[in-house]
C-alpha atoms as a PDB file:
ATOM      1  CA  UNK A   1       0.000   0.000   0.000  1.00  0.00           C
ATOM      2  CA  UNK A   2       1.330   3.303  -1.237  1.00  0.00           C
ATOM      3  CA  UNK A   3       1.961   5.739   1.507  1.00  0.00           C
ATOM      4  CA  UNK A   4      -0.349   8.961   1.273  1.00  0.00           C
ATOM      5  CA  UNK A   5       1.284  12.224   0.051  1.00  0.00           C
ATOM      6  CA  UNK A   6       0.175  15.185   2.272  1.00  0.00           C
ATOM      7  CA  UNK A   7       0.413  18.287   0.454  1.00  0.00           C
ATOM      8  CA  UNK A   8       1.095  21.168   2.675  1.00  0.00           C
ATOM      9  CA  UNK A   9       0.363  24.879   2.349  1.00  0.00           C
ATOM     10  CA  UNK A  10       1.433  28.045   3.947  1.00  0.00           C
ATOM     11  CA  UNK A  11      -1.146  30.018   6.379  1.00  0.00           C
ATOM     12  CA  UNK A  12      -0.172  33.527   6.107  1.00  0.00           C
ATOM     13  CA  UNK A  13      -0.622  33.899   9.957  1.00  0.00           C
ATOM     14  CA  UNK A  14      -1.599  37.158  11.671  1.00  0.00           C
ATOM     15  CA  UNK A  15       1.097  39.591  13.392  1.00  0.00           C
ATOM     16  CA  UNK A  16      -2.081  41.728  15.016  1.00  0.00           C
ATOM     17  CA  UNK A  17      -3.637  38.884  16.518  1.00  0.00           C
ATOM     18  CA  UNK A  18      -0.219  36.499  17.072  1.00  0.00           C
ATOM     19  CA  UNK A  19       0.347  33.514  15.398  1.00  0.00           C
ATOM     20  CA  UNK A  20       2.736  33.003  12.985  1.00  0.00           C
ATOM     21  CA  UNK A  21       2.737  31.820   9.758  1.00  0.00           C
ATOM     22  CA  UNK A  22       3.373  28.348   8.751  1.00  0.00           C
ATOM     23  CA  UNK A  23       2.797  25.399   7.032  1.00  0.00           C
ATOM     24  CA  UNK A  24      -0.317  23.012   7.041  1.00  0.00           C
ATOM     25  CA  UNK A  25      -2.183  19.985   5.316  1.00  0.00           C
ATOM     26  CA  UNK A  26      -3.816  21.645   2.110  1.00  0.00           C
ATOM     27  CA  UNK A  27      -7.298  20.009   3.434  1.00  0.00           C
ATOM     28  CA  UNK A  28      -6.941  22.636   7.016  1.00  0.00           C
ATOM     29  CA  UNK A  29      -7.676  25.346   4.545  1.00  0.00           C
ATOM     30  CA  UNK A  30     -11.536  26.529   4.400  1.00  0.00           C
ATOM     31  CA  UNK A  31     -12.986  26.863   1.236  1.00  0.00           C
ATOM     32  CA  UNK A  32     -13.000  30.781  -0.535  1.00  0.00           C
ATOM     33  CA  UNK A  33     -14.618  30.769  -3.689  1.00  0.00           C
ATOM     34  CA  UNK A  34     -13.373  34.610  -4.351  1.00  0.00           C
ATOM     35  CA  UNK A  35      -9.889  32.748  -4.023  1.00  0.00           C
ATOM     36  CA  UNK A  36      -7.839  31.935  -7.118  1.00  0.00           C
ATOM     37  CA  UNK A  37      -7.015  27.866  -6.214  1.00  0.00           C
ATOM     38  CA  UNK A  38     -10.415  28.425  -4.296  1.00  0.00           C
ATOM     39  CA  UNK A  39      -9.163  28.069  -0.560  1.00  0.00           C
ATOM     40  CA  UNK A  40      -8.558  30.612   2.331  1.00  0.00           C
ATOM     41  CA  UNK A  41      -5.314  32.085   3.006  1.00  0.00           C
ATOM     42  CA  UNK A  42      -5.328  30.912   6.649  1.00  0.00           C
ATOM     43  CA  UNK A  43      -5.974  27.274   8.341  1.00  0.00           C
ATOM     44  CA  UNK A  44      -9.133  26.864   9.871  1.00  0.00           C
ATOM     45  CA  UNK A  45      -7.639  27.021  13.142  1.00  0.00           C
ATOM     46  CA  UNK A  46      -6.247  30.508  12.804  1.00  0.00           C
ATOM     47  CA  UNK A  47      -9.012  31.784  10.472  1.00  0.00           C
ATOM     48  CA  UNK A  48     -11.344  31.054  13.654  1.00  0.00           C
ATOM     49  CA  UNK A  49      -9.135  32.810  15.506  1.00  0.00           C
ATOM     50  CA  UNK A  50      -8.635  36.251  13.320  1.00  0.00           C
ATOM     51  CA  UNK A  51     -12.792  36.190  12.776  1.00  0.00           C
ATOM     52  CA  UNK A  52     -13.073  35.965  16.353  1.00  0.00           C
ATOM     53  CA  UNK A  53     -10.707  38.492  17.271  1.00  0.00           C
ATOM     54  CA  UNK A  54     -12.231  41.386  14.988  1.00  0.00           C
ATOM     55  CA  UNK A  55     -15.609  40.472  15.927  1.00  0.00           C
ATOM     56  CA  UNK A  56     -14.171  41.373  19.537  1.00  0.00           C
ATOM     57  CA  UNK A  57     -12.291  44.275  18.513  1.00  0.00           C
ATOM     58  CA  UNK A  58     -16.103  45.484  16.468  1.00  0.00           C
ATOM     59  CA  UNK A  59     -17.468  45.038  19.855  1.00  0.00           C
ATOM     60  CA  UNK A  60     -14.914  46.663  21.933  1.00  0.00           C
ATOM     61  CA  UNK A  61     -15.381  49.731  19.361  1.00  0.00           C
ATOM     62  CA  UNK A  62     -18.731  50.180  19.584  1.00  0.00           C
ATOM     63  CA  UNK A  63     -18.655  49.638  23.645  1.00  0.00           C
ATOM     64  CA  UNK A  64     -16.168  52.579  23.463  1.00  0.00           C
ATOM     65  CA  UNK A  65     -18.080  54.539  21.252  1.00  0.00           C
ATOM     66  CA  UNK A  66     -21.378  54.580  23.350  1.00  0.00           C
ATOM     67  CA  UNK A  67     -19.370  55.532  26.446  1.00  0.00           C
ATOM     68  CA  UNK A  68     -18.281  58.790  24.523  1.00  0.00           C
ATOM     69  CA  UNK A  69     -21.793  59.448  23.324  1.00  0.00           C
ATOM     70  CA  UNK A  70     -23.219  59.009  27.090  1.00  0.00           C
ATOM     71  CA  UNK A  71     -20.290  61.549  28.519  1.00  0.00           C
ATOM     72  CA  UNK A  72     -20.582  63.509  25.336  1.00  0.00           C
ATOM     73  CA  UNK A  73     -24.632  63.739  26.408  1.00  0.00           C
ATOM     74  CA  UNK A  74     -23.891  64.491  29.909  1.00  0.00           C
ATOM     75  CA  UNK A  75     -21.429  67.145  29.628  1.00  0.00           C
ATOM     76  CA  UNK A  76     -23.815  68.758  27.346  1.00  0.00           C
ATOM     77  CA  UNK A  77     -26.738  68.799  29.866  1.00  0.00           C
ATOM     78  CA  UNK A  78     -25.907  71.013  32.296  1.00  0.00           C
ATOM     79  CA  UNK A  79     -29.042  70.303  34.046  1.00  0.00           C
ATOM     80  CA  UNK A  80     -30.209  74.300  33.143  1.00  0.00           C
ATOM     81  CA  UNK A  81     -33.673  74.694  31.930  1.00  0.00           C
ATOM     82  CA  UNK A  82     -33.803  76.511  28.462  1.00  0.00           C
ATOM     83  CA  UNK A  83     -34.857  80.249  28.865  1.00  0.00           C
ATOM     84  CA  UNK A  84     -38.060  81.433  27.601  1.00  0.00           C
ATOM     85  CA  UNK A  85     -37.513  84.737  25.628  1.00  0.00           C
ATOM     86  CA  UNK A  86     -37.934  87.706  27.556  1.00  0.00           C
ATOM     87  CA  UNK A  87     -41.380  89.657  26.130  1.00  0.00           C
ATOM     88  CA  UNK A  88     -40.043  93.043  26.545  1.00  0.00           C
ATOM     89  CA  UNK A  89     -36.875  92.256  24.464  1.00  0.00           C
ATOM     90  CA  UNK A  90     -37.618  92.699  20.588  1.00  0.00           C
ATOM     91  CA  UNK A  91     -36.712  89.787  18.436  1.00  0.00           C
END
């Protein structure tokens, strides 16, 4: 019985999230049609993680983002009611 070739493949890794590139069975790649040899750049493994890591830094963002609205709003609110124009005072 003939022994089984693996063919092996290079995940490009990710420096922002930490792993490393490196090589990997050709059948650890998910499929990406928009792809020209039709699979992913990254193994499974590490496309998991870099999908999971900007959906936490998306979430972290817009966590952030509704802190600075709710400051933003109550720094603008001084807690003064708006002044009804004064009747002798032409307009």
């Amino acid at each position: 019985m003939p022994a089984k070739t693996v063919t092996m493949r290079r995940c490009i890794g990710s420096t922002r999230f930490g792993f490393e590139p490196h090589e990997a069975p050709r059948e650890e790649f998910p499929k990406h049609p928009s792809q020209k040899d039709g699979l992913g750049r990254m193994c499974k493994v590490h496309w998991n993680q870099y999908t999971a890591g900007l959906a936490r830094d998306a979430k972290a963002r817009k966590a952030e983002q509704a802190a600075e609205a709710l400051t933003d709003a109550a720094a603008g609110s001084t807690g003064d009611a708006p002044r009804e124009a004064d009747p002798s005072q032409p307009s």
